[in-house]
N, C-alpha and C. Protein backbone atom coordinates (compact mmCIF):
# COMPACT_ATOMS: atom_id res chain seq x y z
N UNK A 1 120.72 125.14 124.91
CA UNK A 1 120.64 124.07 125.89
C UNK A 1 119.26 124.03 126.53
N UNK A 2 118.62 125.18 126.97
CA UNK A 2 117.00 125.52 127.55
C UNK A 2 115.75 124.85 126.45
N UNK A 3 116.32 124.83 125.09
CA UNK A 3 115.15 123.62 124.16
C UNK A 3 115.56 122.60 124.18
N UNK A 4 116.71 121.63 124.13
CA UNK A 4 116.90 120.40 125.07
C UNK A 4 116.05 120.20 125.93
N UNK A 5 116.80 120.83 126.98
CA UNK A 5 115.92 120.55 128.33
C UNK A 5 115.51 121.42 129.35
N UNK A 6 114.20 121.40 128.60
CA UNK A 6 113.68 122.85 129.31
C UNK A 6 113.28 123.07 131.06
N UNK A 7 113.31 121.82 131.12
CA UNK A 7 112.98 121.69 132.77
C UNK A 7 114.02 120.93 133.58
N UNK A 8 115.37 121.04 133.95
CA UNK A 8 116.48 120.28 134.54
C UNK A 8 116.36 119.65 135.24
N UNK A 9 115.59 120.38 136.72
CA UNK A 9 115.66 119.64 137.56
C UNK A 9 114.29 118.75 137.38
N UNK A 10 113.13 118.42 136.69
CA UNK A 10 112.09 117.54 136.17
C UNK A 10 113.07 116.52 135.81
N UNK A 11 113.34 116.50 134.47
CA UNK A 11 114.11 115.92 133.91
C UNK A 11 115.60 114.78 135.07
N UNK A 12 116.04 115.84 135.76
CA UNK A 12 116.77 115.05 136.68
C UNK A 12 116.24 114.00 137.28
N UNK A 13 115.43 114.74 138.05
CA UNK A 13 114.20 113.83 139.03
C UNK A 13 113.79 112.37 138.32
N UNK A 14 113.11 113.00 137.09
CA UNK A 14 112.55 111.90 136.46
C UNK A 14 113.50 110.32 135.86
N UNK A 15 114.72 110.70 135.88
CA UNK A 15 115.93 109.83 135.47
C UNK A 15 115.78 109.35 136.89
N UNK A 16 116.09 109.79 137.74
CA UNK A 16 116.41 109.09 139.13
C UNK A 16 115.20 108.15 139.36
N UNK A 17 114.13 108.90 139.00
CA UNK A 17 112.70 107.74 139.48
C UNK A 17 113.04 106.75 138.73
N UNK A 18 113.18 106.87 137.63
CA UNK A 18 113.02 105.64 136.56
C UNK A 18 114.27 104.40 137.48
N UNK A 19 115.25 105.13 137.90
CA UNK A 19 115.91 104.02 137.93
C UNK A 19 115.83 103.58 139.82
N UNK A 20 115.34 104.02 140.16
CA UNK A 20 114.81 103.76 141.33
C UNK A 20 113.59 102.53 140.98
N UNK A 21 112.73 102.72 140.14
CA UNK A 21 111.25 101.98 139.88
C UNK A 21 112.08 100.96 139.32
N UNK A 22 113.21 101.30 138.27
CA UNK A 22 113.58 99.91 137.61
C UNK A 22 114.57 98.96 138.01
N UNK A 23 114.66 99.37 139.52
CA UNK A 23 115.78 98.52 140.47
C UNK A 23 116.88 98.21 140.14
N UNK A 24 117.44 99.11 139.04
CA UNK A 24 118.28 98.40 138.21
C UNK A 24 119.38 99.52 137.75
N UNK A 25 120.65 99.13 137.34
CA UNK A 25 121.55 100.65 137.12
C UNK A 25 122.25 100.26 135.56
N UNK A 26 121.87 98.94 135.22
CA UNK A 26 122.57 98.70 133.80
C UNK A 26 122.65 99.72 132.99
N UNK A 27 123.20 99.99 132.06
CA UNK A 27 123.78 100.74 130.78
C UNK A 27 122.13 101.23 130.17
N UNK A 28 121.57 100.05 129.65
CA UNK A 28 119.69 100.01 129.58
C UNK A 28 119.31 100.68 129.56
N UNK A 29 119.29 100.53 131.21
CA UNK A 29 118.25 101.28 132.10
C UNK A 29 118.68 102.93 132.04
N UNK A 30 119.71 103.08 132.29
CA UNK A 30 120.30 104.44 132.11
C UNK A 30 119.83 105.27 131.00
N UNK A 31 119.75 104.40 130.03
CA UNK A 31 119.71 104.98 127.99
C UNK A 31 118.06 105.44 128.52
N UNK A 32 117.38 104.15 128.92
CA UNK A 32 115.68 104.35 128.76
C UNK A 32 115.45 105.50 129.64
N UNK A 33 115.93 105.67 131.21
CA UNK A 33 115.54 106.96 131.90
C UNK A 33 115.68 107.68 131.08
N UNK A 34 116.96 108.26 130.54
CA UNK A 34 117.43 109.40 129.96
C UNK A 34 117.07 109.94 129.08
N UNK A 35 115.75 109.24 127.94
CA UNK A 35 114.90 109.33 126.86
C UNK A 35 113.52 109.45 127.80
N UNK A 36 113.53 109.02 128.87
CA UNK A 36 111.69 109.44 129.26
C UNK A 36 112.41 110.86 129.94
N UNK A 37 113.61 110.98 130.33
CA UNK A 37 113.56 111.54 131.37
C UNK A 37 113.96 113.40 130.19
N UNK A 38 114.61 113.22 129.27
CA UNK A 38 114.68 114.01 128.53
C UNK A 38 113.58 114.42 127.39
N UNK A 39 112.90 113.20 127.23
CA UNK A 39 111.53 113.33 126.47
C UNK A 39 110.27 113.92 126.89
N UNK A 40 110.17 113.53 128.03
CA UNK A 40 108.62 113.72 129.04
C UNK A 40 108.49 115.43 129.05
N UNK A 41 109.43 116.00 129.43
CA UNK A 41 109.21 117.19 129.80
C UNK A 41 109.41 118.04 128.81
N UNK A 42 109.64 117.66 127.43
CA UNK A 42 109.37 118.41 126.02
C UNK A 42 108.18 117.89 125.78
N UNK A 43 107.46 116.60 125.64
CA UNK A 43 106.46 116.45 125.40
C UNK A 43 105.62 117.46 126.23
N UNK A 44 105.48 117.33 127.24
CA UNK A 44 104.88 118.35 128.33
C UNK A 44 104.87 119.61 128.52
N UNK A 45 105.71 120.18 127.40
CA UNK A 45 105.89 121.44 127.77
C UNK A 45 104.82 122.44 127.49
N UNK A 46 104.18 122.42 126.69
CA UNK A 46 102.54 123.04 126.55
C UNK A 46 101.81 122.97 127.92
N UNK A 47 102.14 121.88 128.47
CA UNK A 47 101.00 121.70 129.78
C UNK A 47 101.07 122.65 130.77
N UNK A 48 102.64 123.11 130.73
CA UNK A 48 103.13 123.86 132.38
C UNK A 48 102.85 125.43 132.27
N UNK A 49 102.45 125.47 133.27
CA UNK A 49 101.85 127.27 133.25
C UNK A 49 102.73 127.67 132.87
N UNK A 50 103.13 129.10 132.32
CA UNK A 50 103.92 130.15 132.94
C UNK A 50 103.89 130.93 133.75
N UNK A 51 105.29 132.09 133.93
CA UNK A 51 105.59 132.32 134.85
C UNK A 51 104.41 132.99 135.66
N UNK A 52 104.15 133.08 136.96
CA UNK A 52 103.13 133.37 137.40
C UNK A 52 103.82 134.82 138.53
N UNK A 53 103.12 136.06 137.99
CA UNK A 53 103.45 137.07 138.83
C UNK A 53 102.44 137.50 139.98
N UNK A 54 102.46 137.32 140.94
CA UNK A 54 101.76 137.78 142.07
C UNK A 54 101.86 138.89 142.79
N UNK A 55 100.57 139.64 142.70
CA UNK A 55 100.80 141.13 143.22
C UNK A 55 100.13 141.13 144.73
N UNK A 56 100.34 142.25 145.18
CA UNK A 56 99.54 142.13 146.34
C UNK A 56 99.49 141.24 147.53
N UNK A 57 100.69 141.24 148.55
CA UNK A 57 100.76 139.92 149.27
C UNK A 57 99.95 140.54 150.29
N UNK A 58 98.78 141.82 150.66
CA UNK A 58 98.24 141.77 151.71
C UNK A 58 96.99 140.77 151.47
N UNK A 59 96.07 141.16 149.80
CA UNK A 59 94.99 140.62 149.58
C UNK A 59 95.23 139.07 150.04
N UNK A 60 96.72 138.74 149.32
CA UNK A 60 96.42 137.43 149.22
C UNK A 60 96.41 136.47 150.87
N UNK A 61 97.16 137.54 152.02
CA UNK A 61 96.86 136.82 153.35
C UNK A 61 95.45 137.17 153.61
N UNK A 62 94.28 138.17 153.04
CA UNK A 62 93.28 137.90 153.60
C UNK A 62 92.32 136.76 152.63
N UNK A 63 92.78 136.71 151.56
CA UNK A 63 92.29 135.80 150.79
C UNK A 63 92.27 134.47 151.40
N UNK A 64 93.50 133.91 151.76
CA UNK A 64 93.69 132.55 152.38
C UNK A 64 93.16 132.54 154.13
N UNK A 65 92.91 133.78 154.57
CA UNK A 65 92.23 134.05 155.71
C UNK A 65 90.76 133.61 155.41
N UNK A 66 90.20 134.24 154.20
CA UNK A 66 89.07 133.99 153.83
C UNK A 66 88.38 132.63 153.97
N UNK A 67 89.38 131.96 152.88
CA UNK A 67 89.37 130.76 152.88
C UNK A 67 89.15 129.97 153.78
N UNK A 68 89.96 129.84 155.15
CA UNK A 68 90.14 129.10 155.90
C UNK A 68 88.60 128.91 156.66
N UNK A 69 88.45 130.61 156.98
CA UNK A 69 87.42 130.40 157.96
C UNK A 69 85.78 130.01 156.92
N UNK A 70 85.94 130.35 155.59
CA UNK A 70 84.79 129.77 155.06
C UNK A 70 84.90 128.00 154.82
N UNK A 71 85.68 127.57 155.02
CA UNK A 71 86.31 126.08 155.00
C UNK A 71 85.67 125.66 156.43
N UNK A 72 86.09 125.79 157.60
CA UNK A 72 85.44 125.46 159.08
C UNK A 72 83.99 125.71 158.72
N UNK A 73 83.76 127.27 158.06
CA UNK A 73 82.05 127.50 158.53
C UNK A 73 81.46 126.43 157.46
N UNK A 74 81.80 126.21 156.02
CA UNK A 74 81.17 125.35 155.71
C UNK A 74 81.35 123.97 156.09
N UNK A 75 82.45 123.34 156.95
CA UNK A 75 82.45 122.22 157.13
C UNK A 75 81.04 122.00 158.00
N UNK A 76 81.17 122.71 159.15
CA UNK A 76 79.97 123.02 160.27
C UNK A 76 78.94 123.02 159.32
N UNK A 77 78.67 123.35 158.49
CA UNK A 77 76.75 123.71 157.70
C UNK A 77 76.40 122.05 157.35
N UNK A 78 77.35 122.06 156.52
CA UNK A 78 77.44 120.20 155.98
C UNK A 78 77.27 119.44 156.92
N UNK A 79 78.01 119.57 158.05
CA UNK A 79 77.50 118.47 158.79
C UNK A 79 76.19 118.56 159.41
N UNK A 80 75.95 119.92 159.77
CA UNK A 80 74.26 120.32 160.34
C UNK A 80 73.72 119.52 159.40
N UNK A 81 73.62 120.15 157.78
CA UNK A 81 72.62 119.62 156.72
C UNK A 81 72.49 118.21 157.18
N UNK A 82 73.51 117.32 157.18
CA UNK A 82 74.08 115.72 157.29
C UNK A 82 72.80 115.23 158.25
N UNK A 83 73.28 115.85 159.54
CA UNK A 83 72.36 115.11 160.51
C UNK A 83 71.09 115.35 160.56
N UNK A 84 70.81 117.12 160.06
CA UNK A 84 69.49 117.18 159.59
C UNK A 84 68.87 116.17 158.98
N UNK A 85 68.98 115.99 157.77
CA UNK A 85 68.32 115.10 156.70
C UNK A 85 68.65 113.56 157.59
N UNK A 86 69.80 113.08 158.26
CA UNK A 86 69.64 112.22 158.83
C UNK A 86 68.69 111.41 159.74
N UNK A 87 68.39 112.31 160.52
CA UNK A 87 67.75 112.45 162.36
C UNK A 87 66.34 113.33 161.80
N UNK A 88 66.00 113.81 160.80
CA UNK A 88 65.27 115.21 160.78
C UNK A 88 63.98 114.35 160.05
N UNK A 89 64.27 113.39 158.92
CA UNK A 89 63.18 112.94 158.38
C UNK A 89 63.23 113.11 156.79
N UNK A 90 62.70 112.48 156.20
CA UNK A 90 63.19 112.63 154.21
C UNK A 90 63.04 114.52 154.11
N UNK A 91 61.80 115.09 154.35
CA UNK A 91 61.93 116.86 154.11
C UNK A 91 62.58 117.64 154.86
N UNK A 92 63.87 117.25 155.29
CA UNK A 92 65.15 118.14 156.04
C UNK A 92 65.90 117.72 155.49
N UNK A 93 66.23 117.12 154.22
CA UNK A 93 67.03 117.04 153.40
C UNK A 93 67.76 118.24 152.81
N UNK A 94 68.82 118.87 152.62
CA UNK A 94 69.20 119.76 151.90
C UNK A 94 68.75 119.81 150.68
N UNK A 95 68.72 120.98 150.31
CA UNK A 95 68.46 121.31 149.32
C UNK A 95 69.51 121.76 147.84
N UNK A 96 70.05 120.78 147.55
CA UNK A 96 71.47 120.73 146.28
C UNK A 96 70.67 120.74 145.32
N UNK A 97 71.85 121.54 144.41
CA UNK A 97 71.65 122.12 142.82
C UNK A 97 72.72 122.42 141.87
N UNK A 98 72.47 122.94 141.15
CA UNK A 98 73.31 123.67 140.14
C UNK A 98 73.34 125.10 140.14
N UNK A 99 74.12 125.85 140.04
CA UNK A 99 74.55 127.23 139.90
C UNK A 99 75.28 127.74 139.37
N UNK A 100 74.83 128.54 138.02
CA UNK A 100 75.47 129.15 137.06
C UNK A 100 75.96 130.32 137.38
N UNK A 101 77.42 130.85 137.46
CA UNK A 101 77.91 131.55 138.08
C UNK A 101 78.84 132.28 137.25
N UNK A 102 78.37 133.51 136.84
CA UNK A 102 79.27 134.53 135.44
C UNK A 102 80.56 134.89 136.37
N UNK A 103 80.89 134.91 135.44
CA UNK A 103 83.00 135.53 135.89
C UNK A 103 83.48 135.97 134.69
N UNK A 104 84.69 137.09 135.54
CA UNK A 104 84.62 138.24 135.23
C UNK A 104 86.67 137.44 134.72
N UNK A 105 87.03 136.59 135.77
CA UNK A 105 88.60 136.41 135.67
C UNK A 105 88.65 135.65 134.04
N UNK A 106 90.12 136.25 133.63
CA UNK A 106 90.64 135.49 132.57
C UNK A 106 91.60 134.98 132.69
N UNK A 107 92.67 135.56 133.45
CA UNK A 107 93.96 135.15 133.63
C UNK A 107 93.62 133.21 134.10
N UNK A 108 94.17 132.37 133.35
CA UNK A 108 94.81 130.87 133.79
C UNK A 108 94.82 130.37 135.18
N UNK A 109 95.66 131.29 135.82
CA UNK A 109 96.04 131.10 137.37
C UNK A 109 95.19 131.70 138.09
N UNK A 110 94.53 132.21 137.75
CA UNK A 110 93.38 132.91 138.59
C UNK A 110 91.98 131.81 138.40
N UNK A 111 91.83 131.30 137.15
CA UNK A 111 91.25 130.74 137.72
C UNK A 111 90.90 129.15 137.92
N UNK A 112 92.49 128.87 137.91
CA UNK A 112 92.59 127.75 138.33
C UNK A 112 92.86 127.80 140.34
N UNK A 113 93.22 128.69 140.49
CA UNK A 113 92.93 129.41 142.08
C UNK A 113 91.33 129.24 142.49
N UNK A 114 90.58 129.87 141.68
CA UNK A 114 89.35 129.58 141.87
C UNK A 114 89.01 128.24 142.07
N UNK A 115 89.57 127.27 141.38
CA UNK A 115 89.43 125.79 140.94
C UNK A 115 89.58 125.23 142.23
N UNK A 116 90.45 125.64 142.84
CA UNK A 116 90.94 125.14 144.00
C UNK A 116 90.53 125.38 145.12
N UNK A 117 90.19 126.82 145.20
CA UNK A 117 89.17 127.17 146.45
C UNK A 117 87.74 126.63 146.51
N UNK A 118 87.50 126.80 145.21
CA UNK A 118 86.24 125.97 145.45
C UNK A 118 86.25 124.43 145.55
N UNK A 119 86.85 123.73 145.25
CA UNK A 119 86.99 122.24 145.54
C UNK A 119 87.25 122.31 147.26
N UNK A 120 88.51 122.90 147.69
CA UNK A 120 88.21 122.51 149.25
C UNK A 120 87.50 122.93 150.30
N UNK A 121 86.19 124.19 149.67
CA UNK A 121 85.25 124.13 150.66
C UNK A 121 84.30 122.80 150.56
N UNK A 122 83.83 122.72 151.36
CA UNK A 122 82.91 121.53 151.88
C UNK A 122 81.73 122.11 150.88
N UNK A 123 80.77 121.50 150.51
CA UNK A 123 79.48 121.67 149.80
C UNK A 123 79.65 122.06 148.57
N UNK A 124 81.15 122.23 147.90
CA UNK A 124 80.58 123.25 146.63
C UNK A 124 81.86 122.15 145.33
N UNK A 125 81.58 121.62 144.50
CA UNK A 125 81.87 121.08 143.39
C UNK A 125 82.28 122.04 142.17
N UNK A 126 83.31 122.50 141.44
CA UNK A 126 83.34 123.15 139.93
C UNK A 126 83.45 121.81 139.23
N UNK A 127 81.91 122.23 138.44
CA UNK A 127 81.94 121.14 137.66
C UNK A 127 82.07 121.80 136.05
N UNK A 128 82.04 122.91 135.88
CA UNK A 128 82.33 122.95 134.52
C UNK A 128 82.71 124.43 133.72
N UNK A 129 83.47 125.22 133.08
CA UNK A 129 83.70 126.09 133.26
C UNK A 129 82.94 126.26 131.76
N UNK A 130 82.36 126.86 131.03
CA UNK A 130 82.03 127.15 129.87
C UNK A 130 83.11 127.59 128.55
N UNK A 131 82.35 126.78 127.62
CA UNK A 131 83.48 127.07 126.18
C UNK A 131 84.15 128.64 126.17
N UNK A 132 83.27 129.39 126.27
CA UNK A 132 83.86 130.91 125.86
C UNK A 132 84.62 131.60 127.43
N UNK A 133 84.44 130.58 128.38
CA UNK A 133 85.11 131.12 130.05
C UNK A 133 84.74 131.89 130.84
N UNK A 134 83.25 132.45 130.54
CA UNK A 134 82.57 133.47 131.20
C UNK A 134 81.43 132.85 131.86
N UNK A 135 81.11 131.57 132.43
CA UNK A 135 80.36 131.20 132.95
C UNK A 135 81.05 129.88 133.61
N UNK A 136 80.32 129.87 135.49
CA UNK A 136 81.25 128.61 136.10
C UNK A 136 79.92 128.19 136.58
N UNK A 137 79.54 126.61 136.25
CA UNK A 137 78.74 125.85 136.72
C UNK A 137 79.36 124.72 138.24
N UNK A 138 78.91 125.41 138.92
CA UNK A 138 78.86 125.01 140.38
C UNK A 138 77.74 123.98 140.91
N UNK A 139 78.29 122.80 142.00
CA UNK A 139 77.10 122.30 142.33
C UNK A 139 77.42 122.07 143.79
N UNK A 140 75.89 122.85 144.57
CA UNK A 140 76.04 123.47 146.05
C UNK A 140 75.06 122.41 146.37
N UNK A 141 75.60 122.18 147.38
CA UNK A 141 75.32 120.79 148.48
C UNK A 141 73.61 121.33 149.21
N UNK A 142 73.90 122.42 149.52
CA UNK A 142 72.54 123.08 150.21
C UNK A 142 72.20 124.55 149.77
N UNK A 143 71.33 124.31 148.79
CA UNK A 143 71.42 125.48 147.96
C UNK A 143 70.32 126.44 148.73
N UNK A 144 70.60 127.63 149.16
CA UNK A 144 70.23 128.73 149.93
C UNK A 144 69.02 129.73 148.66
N UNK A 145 69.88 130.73 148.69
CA UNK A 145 69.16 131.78 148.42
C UNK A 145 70.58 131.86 146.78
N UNK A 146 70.07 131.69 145.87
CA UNK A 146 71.03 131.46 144.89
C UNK A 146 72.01 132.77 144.53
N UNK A 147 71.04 133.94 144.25
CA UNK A 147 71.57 135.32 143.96
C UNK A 147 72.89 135.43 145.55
N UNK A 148 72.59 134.91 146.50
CA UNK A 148 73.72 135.16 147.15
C UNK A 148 74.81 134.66 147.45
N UNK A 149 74.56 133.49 146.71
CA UNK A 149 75.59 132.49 146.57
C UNK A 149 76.66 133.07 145.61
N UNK A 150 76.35 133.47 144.50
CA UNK A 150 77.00 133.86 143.45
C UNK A 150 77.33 135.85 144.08
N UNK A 151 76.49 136.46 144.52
CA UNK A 151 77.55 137.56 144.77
C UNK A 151 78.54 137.04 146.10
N UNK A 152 78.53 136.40 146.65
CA UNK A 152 79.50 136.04 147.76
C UNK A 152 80.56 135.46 147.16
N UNK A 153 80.57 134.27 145.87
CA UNK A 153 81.77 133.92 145.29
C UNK A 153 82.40 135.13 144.75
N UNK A 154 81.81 136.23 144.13
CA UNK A 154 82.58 137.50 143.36
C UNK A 154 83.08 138.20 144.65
N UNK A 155 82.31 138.66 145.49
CA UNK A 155 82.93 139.44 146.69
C UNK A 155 84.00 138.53 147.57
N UNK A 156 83.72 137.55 147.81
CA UNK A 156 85.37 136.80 148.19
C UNK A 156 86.24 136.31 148.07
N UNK A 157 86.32 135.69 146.79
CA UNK A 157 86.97 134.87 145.87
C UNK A 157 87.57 135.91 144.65
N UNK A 158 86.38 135.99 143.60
CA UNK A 158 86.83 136.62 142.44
C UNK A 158 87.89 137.88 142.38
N UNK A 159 86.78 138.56 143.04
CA UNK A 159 87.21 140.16 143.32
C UNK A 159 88.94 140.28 143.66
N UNK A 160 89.12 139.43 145.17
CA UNK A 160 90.55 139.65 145.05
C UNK A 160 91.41 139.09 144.63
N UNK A 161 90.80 137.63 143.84
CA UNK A 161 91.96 136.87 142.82
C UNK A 161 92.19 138.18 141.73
N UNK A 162 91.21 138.67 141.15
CA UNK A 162 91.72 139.87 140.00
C UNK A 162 92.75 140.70 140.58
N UNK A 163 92.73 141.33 141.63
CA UNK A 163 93.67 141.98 142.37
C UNK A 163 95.02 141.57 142.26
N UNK A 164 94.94 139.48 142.53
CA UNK A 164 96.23 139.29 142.81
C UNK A 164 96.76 138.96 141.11
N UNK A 165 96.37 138.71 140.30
CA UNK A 165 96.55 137.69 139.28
C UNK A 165 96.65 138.87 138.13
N UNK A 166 96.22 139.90 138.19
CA UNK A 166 95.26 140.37 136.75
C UNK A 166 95.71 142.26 137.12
């Protein structure tokens, strides 16, 4: 019954949307949910992670501790940079780039974690992870002192995603 339908409650859900979107409860409509709604999530099934084991729930409250307060401090820099280059004159412009940034994570969820932390700090873009996965091209809004950019992602980020993930 689990290769049928490997995801139930997806599959449920997805019948109910359909017939919610298709305003409609005919015989039809029922047949067509019940083929997207039993289809979609076999088609899909390659896409969905697996199971994801998480170790370590102290790292991971200082991890999201981490986070937070590097989230405020970079919101604060960005906006300095902002009004700098605003109010300051064309050469108080920040200084943005690219930054090639080696990593050490393999695990999926680790570093799609990464993916994510770095998207919601303020200033910092993952724009591309490399074919072989050992290199993350980053693009920093106000690019500093580069070598410390990249040991600060391993010392706060990397380091204890391996902990939690790996």
């Amino acid at each position: 019954m689990r290769r049928l339908v490997p995801a139930p409650l997806l599959s449920a859900l997805l019948l109910v949307l359909w017939l919610l979107l298709a305003d409609a409860s005919s015989l039809g409509q029922w047949l067509l949910g019940a083929v997207v709604a039993l289809g979609a999530p076999l088609l899909t099934a390659s896409l969905r992670p697996g199971r994801v084991k998480v170790g370590r729930p102290g790292v991971v409250l200082r991890l999201l501790a981490r986070v937070a307060r590097d989230v405020v401090s970079s919101n604060l820099r960005v906006l300095h940079g902002t009004l700098r280059g605003a109010f300051g004159g064309p050469q108080r412009w920040p200084r943005s780039g690219f930054v090639q940034v080696p990593i050490m994570l393999r695990d999926p969820n680790a570093l799609a974690a990464l993916a994510i932390i770095l998207a919601v700090i303020p200033g910092t873009v993952w724009c591309e992870l490399s074919p072989d996965g050992r290199t993350l091209l980053l693009h920093v809004f106000d690019l500093g002192d580069e070598a410390a950019l990249v040991a600060e992602i391993h010392q706060h980020y990397e380091r204890p995603l391996q902990e939690i993930f790996e």
